[in-house]
Protein backbone atom coordinates (compact mmCIF):
# COMPACT_ATOMS: atom_id res chain seq x y z
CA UNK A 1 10.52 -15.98 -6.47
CA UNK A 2 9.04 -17.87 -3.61
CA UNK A 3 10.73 -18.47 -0.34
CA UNK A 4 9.23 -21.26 2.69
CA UNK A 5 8.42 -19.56 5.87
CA UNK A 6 6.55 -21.18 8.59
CA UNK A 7 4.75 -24.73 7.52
CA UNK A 8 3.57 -23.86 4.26
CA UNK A 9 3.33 -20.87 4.22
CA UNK A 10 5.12 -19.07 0.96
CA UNK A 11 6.36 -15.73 0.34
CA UNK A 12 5.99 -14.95 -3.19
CA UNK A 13 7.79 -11.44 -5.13
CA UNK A 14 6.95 -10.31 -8.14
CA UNK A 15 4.97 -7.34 -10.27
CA UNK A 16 1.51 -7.54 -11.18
CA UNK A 17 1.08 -8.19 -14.69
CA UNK A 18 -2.73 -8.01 -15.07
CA UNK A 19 -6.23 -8.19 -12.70
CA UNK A 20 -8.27 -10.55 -13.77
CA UNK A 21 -11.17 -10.47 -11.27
CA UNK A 22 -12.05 -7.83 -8.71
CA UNK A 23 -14.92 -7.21 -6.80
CA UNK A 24 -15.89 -7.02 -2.89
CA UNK A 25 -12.38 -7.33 -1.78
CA UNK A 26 -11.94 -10.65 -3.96
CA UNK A 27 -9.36 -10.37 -6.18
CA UNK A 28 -7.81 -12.69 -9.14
CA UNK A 29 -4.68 -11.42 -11.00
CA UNK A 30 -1.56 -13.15 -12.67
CA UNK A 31 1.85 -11.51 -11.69
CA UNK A 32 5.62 -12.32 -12.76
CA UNK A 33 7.73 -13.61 -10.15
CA UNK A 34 11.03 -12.31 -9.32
CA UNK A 35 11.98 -15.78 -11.02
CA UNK A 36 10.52 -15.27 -14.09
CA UNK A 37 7.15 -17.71 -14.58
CA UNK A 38 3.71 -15.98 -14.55
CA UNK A 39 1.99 -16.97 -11.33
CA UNK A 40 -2.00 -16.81 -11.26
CA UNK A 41 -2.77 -15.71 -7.58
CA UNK A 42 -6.08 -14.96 -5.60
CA UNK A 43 -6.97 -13.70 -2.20
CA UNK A 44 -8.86 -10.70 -0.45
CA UNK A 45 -6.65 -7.83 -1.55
CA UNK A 46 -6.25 -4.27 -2.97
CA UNK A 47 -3.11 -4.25 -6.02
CA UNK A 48 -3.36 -2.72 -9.34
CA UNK A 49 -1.50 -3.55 -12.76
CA UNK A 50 1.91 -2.88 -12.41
CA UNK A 51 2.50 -3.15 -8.90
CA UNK A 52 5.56 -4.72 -7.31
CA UNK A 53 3.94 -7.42 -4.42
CA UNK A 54 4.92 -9.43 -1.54
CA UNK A 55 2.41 -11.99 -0.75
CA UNK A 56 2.36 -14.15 1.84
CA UNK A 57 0.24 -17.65 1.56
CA UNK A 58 -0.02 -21.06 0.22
CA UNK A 59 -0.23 -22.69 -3.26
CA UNK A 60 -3.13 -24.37 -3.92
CA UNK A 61 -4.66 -26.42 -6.91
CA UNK A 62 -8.48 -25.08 -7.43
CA UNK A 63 -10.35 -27.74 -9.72
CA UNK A 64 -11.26 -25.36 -12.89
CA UNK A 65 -8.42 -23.04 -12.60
CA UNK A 66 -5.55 -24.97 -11.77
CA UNK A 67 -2.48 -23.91 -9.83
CA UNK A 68 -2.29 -21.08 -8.32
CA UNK A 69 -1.23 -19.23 -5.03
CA UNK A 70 -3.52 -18.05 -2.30
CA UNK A 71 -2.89 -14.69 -0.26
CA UNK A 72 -3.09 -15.04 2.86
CA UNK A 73 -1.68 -11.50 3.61
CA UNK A 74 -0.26 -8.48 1.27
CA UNK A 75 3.16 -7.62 3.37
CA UNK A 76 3.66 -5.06 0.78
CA UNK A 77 1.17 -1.81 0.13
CA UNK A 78 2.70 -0.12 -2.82
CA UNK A 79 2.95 1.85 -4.93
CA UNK A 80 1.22 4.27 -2.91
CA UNK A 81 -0.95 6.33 -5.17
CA UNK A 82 -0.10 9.98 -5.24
CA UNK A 83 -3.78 11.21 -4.95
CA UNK A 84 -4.54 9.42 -1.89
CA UNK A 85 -1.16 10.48 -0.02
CA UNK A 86 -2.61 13.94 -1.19
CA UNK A 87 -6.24 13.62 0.44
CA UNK A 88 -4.31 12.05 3.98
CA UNK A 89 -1.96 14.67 4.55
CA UNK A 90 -4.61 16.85 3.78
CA UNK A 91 -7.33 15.88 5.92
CA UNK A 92 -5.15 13.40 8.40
CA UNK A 93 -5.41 14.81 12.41
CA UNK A 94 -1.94 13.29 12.70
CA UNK A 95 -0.90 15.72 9.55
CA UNK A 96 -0.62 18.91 11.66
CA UNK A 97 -0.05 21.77 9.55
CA UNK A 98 -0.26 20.23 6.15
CA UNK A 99 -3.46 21.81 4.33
CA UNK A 100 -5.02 20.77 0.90
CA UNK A 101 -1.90 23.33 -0.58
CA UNK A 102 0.85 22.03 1.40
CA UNK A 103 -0.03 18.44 1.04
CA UNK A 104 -0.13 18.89 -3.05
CA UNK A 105 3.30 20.51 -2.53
CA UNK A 106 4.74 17.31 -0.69
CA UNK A 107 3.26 15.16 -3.69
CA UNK A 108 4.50 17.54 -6.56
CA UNK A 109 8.25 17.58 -4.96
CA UNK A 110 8.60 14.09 -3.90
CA UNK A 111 5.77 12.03 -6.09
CA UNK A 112 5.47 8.40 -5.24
CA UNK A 113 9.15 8.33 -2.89
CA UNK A 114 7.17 10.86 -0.43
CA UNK A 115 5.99 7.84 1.74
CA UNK A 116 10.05 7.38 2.09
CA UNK A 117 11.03 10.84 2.90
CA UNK A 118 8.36 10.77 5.29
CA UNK A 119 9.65 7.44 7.23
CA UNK A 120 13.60 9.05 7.08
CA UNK A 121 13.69 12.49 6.52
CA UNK A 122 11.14 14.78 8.30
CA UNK A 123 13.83 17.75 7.91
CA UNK A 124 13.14 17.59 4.02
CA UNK A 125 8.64 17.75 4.67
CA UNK A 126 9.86 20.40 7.34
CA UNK A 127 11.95 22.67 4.55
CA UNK A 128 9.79 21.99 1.47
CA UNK A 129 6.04 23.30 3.15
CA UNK A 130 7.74 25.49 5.83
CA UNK A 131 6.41 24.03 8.81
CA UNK A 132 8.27 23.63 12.19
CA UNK A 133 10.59 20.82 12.19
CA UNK A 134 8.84 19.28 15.57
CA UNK A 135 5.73 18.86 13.35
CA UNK A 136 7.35 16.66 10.84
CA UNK A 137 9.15 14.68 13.46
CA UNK A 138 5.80 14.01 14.95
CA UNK A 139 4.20 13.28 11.59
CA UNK A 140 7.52 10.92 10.56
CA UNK A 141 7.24 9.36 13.88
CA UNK A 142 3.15 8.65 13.22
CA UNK A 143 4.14 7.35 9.49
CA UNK A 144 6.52 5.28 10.63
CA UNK A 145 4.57 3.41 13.49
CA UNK A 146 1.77 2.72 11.22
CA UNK A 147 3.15 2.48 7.78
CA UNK A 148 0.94 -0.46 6.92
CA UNK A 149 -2.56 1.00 7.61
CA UNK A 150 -1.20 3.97 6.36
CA UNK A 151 -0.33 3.10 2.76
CA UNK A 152 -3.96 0.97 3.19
CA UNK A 153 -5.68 3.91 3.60
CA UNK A 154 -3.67 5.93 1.31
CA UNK A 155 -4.47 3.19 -1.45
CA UNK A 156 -8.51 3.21 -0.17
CA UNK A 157 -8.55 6.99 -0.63
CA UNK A 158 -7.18 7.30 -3.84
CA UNK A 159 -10.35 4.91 -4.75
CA UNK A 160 -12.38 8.06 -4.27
CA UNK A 161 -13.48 7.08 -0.19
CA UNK A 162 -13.54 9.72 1.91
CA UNK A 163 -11.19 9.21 5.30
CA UNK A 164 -13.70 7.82 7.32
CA UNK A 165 -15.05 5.47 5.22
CA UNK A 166 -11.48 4.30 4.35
CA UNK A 167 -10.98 4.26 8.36
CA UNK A 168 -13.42 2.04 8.87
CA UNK A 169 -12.78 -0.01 5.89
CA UNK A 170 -9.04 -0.43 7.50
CA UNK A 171 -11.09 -1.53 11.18
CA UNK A 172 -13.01 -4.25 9.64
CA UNK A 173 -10.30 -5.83 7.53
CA UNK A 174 -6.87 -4.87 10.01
CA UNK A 175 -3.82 -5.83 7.81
């Protein structure tokens, strides 16, 4: 489904039915909209098969491949994958505490919701790796404030970067 915003800018829903194109950031893909119709879309993004989106951008009419909707911006990062929530709490400063063992804990109780219980319930990372409640507050606090790079890097990592590279990938592209 696709609802005006500002000028003509679009916000389009839907789940990512295949990836047609990908390479240097550039991505082509056809998803199904929230109303039903496939939509062919394009843009500089990260998404992967399956994947419920939120795009933000503008519907354009390219001259060999027809209709189709240009991202402007992703206002959706997920899912987030399980192996790169894994290597951030693991190697994250901001993940005080959490080791390589804790951090697979986290991801084996809570899977792909984790990014969740992080944002509402720092009590439940507190109980389930035994660390001081103060240190999930801070790290719920931290997850919260930067969600969107977050669940960026997350997605870069489980690519295989390691968190600096990812880091920097996030400072040269921002959101």
């Amino acid at each position: 489904m696709a609802t005006k915003t500002n000028s003509d800018m679009v916000i389009l829903r839907g789940r990512v039915e295949a990836i047609h194109f990908n390479r240097d950031g550039w991505m082509v893909g056809s998803l199904i909209s929230e109303a039903g119709p496939r939509v062919k879309f394009t843009g500089e993004l990260l998404s992967e098969e399956g994947q419920s989106v939120e795009f933000e951008g503008t519907w354009e009419t390219h001259a060999r491949f027809g209709r189709q909707f240009k991202v402007k911006r992703p206002l959706t990062f997920s899912p987030v994958s399980t192996a790169g929530l894994c290597t951030w709490l693991e190697r994250s400063d901001e993940a005080y505490g959490i080791g390589k063992a804790k951090a697979w804990q986290l991801v084996q109780k809570f899977g792909k919701e984790l990014p969740g219980v992080l944002a509402t319930d720092p009590e439940a990372i507190a109980q389930a790796v035994g660390i001081p409640v103060q240190s999930a507050q801070d790290l719920s606090e931290h997850w919260r404030q930067h969600e969107g790079k977050l669940r960026a890097i997350t997605c870069l990592l489980s690519f295989g970067l390691k968190m600096n590279q990812a880091e920097s990938v996030w400072k040269a592209r921002g959101s």
